[in-house]
PDB file of N, CA and C in Angstrom:
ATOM      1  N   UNK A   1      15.213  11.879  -6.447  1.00  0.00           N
ATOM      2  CA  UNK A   1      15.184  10.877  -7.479  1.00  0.00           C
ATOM      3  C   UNK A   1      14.071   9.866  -7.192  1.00  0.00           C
ATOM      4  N   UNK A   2      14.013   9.463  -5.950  1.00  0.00           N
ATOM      5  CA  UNK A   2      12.919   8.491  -5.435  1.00  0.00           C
ATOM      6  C   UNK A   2      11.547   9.049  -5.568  1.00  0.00           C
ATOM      7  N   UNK A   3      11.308  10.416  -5.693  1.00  0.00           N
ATOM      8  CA  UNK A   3      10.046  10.532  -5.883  1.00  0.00           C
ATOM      9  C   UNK A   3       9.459  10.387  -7.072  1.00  0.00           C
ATOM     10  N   UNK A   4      10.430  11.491  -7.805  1.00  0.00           N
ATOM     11  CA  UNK A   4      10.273  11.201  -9.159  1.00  0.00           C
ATOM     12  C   UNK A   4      10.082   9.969  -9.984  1.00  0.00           C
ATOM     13  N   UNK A   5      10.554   9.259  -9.622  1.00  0.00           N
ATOM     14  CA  UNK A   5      10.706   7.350 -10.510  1.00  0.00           C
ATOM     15  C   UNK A   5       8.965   7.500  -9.639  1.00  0.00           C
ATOM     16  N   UNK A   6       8.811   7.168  -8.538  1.00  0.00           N
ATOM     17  CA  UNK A   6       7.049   6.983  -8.167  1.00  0.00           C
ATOM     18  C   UNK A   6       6.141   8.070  -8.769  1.00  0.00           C
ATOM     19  N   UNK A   7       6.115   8.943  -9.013  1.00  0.00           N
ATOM     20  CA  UNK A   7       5.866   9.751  -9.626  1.00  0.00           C
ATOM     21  C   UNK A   7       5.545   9.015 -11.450  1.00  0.00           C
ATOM     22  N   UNK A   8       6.676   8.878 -11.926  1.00  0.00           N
ATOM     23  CA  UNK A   8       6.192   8.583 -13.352  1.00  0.00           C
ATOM     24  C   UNK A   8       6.012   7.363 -13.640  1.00  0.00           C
ATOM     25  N   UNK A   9       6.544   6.365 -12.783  1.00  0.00           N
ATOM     26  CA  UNK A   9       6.343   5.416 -13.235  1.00  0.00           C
ATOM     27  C   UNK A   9       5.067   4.461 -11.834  1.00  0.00           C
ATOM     28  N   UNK A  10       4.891   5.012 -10.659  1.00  0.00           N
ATOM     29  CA  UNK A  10       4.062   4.280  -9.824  1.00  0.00           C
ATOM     30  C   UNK A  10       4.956   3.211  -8.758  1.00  0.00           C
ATOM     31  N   UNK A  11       6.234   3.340  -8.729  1.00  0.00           N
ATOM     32  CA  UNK A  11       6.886   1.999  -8.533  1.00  0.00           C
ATOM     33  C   UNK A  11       7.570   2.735  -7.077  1.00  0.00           C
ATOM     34  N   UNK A  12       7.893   1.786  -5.898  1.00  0.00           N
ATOM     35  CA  UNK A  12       8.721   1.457  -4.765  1.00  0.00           C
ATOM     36  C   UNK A  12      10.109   1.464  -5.515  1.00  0.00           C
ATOM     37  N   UNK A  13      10.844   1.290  -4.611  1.00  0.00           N
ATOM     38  CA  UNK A  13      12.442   1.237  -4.863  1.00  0.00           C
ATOM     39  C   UNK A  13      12.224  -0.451  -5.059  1.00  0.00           C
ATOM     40  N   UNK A  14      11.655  -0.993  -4.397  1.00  0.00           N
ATOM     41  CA  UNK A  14      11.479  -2.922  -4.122  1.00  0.00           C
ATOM     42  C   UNK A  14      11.079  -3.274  -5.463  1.00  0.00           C
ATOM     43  N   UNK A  15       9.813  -2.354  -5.942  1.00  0.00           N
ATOM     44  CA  UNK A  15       9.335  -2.895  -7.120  1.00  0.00           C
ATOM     45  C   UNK A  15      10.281  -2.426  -8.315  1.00  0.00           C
ATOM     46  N   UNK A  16      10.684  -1.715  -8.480  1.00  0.00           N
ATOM     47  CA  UNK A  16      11.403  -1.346  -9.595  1.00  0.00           C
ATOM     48  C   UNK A  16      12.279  -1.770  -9.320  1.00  0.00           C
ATOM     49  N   UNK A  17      13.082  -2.561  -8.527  1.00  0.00           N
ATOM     50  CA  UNK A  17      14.385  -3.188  -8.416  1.00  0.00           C
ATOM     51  C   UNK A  17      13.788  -4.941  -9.155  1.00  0.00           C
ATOM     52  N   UNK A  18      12.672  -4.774  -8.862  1.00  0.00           N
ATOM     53  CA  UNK A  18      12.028  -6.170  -9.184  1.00  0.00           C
ATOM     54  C   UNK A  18      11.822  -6.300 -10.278  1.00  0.00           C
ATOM     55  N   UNK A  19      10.826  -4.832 -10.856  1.00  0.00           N
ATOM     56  CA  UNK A  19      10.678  -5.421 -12.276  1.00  0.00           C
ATOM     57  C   UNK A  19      11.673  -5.232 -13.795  1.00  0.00           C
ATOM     58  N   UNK A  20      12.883  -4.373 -12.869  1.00  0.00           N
ATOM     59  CA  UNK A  20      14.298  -4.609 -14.250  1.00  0.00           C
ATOM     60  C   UNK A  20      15.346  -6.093 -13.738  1.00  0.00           C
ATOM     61  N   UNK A  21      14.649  -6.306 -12.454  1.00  0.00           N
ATOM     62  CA  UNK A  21      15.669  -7.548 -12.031  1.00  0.00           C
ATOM     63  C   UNK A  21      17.197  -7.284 -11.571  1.00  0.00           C
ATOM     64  N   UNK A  22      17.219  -5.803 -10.783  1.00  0.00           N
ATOM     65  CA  UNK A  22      18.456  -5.361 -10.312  1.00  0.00           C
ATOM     66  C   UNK A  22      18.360  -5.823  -9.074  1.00  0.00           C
ATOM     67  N   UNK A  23      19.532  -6.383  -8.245  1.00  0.00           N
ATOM     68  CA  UNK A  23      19.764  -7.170  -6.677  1.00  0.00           C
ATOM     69  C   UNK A  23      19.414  -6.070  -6.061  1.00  0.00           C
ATOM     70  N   UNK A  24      19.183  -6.719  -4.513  1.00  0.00           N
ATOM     71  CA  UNK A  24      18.325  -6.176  -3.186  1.00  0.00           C
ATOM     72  C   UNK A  24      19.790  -4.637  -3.086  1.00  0.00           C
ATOM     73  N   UNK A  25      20.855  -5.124  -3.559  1.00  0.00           N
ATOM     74  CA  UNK A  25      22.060  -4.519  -3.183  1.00  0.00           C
ATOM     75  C   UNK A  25      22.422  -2.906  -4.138  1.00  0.00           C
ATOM     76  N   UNK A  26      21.474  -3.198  -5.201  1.00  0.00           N
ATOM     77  CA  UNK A  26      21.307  -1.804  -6.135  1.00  0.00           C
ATOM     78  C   UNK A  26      21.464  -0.909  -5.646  1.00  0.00           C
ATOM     79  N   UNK A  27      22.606   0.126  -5.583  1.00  0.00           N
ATOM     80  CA  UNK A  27      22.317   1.861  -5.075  1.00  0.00           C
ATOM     81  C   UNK A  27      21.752   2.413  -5.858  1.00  0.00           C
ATOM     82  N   UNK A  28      20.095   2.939  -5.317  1.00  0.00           N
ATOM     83  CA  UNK A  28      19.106   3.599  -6.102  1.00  0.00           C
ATOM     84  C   UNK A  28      19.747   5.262  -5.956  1.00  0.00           C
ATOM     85  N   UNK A  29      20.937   5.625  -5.951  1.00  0.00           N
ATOM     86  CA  UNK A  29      21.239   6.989  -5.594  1.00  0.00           C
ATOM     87  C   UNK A  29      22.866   6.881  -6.578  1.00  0.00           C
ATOM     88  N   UNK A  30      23.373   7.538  -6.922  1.00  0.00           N
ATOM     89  CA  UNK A  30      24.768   7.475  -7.414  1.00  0.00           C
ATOM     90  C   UNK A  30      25.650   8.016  -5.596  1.00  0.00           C
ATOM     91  N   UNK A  31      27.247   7.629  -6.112  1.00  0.00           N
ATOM     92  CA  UNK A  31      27.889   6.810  -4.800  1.00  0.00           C
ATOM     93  C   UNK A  31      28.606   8.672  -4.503  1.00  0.00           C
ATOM     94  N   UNK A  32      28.279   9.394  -5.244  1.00  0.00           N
ATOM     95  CA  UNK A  32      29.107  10.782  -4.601  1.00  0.00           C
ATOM     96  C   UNK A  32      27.967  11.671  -4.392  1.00  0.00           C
ATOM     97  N   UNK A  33      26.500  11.541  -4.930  1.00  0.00           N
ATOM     98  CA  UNK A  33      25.623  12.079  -4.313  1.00  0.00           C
ATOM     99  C   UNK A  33      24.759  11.724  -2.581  1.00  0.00           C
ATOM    100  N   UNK A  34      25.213  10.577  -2.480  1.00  0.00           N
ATOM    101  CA  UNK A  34      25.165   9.806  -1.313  1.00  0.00           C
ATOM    102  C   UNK A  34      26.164   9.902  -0.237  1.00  0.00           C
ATOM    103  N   UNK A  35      27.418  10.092  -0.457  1.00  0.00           N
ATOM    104  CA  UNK A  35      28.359  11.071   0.292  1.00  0.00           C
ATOM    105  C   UNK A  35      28.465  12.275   0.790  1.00  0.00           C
ATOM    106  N   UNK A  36      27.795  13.158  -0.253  1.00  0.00           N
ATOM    107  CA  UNK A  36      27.885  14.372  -0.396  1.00  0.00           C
ATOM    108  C   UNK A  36      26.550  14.251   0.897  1.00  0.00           C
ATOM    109  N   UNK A  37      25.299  14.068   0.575  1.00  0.00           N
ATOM    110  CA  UNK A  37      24.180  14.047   1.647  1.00  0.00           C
ATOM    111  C   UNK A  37      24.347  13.814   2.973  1.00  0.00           C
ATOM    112  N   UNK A  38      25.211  12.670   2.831  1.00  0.00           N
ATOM    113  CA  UNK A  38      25.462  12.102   3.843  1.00  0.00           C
ATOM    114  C   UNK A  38      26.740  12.974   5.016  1.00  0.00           C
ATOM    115  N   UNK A  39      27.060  13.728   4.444  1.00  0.00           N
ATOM    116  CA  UNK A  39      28.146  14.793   5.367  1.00  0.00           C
ATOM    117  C   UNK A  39      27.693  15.603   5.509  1.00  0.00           C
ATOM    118  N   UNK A  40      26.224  16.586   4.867  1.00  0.00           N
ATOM    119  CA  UNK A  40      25.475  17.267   5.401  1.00  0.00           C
ATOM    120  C   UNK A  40      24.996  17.012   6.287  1.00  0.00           C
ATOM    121  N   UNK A  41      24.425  15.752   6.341  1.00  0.00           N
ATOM    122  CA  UNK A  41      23.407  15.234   7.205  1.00  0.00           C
ATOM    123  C   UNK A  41      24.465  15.027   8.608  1.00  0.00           C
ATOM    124  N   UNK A  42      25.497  14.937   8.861  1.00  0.00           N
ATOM    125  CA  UNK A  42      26.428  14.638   9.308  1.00  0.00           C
ATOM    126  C   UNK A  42      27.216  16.465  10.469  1.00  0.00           C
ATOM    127  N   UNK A  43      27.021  16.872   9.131  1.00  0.00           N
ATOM    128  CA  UNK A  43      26.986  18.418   9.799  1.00  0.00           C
ATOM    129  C   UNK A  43      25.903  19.358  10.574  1.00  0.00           C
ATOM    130  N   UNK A  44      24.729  18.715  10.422  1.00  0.00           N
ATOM    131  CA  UNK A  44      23.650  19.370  11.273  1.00  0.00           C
ATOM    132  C   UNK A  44      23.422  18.127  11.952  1.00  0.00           C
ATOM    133  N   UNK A  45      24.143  17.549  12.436  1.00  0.00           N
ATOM    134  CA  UNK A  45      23.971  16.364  13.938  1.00  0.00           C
ATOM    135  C   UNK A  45      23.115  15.344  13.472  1.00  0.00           C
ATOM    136  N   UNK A  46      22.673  15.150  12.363  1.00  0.00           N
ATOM    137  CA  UNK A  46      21.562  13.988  12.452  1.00  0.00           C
ATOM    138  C   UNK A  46      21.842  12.739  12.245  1.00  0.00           C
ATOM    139  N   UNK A  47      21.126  11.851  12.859  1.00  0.00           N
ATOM    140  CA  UNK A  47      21.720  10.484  12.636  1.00  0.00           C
ATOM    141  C   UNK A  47      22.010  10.159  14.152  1.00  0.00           C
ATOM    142  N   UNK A  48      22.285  11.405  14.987  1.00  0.00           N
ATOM    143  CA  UNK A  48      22.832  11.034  15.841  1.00  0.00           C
ATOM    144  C   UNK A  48      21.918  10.742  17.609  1.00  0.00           C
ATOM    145  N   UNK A  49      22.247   9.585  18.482  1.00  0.00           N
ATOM    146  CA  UNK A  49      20.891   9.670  19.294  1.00  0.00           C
ATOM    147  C   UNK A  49      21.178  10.709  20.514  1.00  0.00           C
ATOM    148  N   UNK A  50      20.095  10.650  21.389  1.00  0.00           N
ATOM    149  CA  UNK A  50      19.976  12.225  21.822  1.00  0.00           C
ATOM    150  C   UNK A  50      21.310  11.572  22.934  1.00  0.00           C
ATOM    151  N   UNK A  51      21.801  12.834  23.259  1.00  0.00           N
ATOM    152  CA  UNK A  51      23.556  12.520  24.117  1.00  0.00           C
ATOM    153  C   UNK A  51      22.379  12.575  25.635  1.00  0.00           C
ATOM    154  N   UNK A  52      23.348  11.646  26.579  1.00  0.00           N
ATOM    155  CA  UNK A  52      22.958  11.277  27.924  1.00  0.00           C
ATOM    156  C   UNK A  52      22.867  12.714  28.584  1.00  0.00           C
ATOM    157  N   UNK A  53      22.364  12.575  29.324  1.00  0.00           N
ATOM    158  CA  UNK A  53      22.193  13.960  30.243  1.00  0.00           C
ATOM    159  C   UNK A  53      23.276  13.947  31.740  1.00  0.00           C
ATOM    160  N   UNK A  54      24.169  14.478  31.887  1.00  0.00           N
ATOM    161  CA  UNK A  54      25.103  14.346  32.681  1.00  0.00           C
ATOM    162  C   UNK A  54      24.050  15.306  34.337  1.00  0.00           C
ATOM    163  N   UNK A  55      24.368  14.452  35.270  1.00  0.00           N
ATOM    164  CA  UNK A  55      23.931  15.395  36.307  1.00  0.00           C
ATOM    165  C   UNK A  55      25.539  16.426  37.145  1.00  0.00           C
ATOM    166  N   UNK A  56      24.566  17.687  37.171  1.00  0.00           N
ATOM    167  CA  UNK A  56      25.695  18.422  37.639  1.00  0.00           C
ATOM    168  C   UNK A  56      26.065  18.442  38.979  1.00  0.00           C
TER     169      UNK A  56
END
């Protein structure tokens, strides 16, 4: 979605929040496509920092 809006219209998430006058707090994503990503992302480990290295 984020590319696309820069794409046709030229605009940041900052600026286009700026120039319809939507708060810093706007979800530029809908709230079950952002879930949904977010448990993928969740299922192939990412997000996550690298685990300590235990000595054997």
């Amino acid at each position: 979605m984020r590319q696309g809006r820069r794409r046709a219209r030229g605009a940041s998430p900052e600026r286009y929040r700026e120039k319809w006058g939507l708060p810093l707090a706007y979800l530029m994503a809908a709230a079950a496509y952002a879930a949904q990503r977010s448990e993928l992302a969740k299922l192939h480990g990412l997000g996550r920092r690298a685990a300590a290295k235990t000595a054997a």
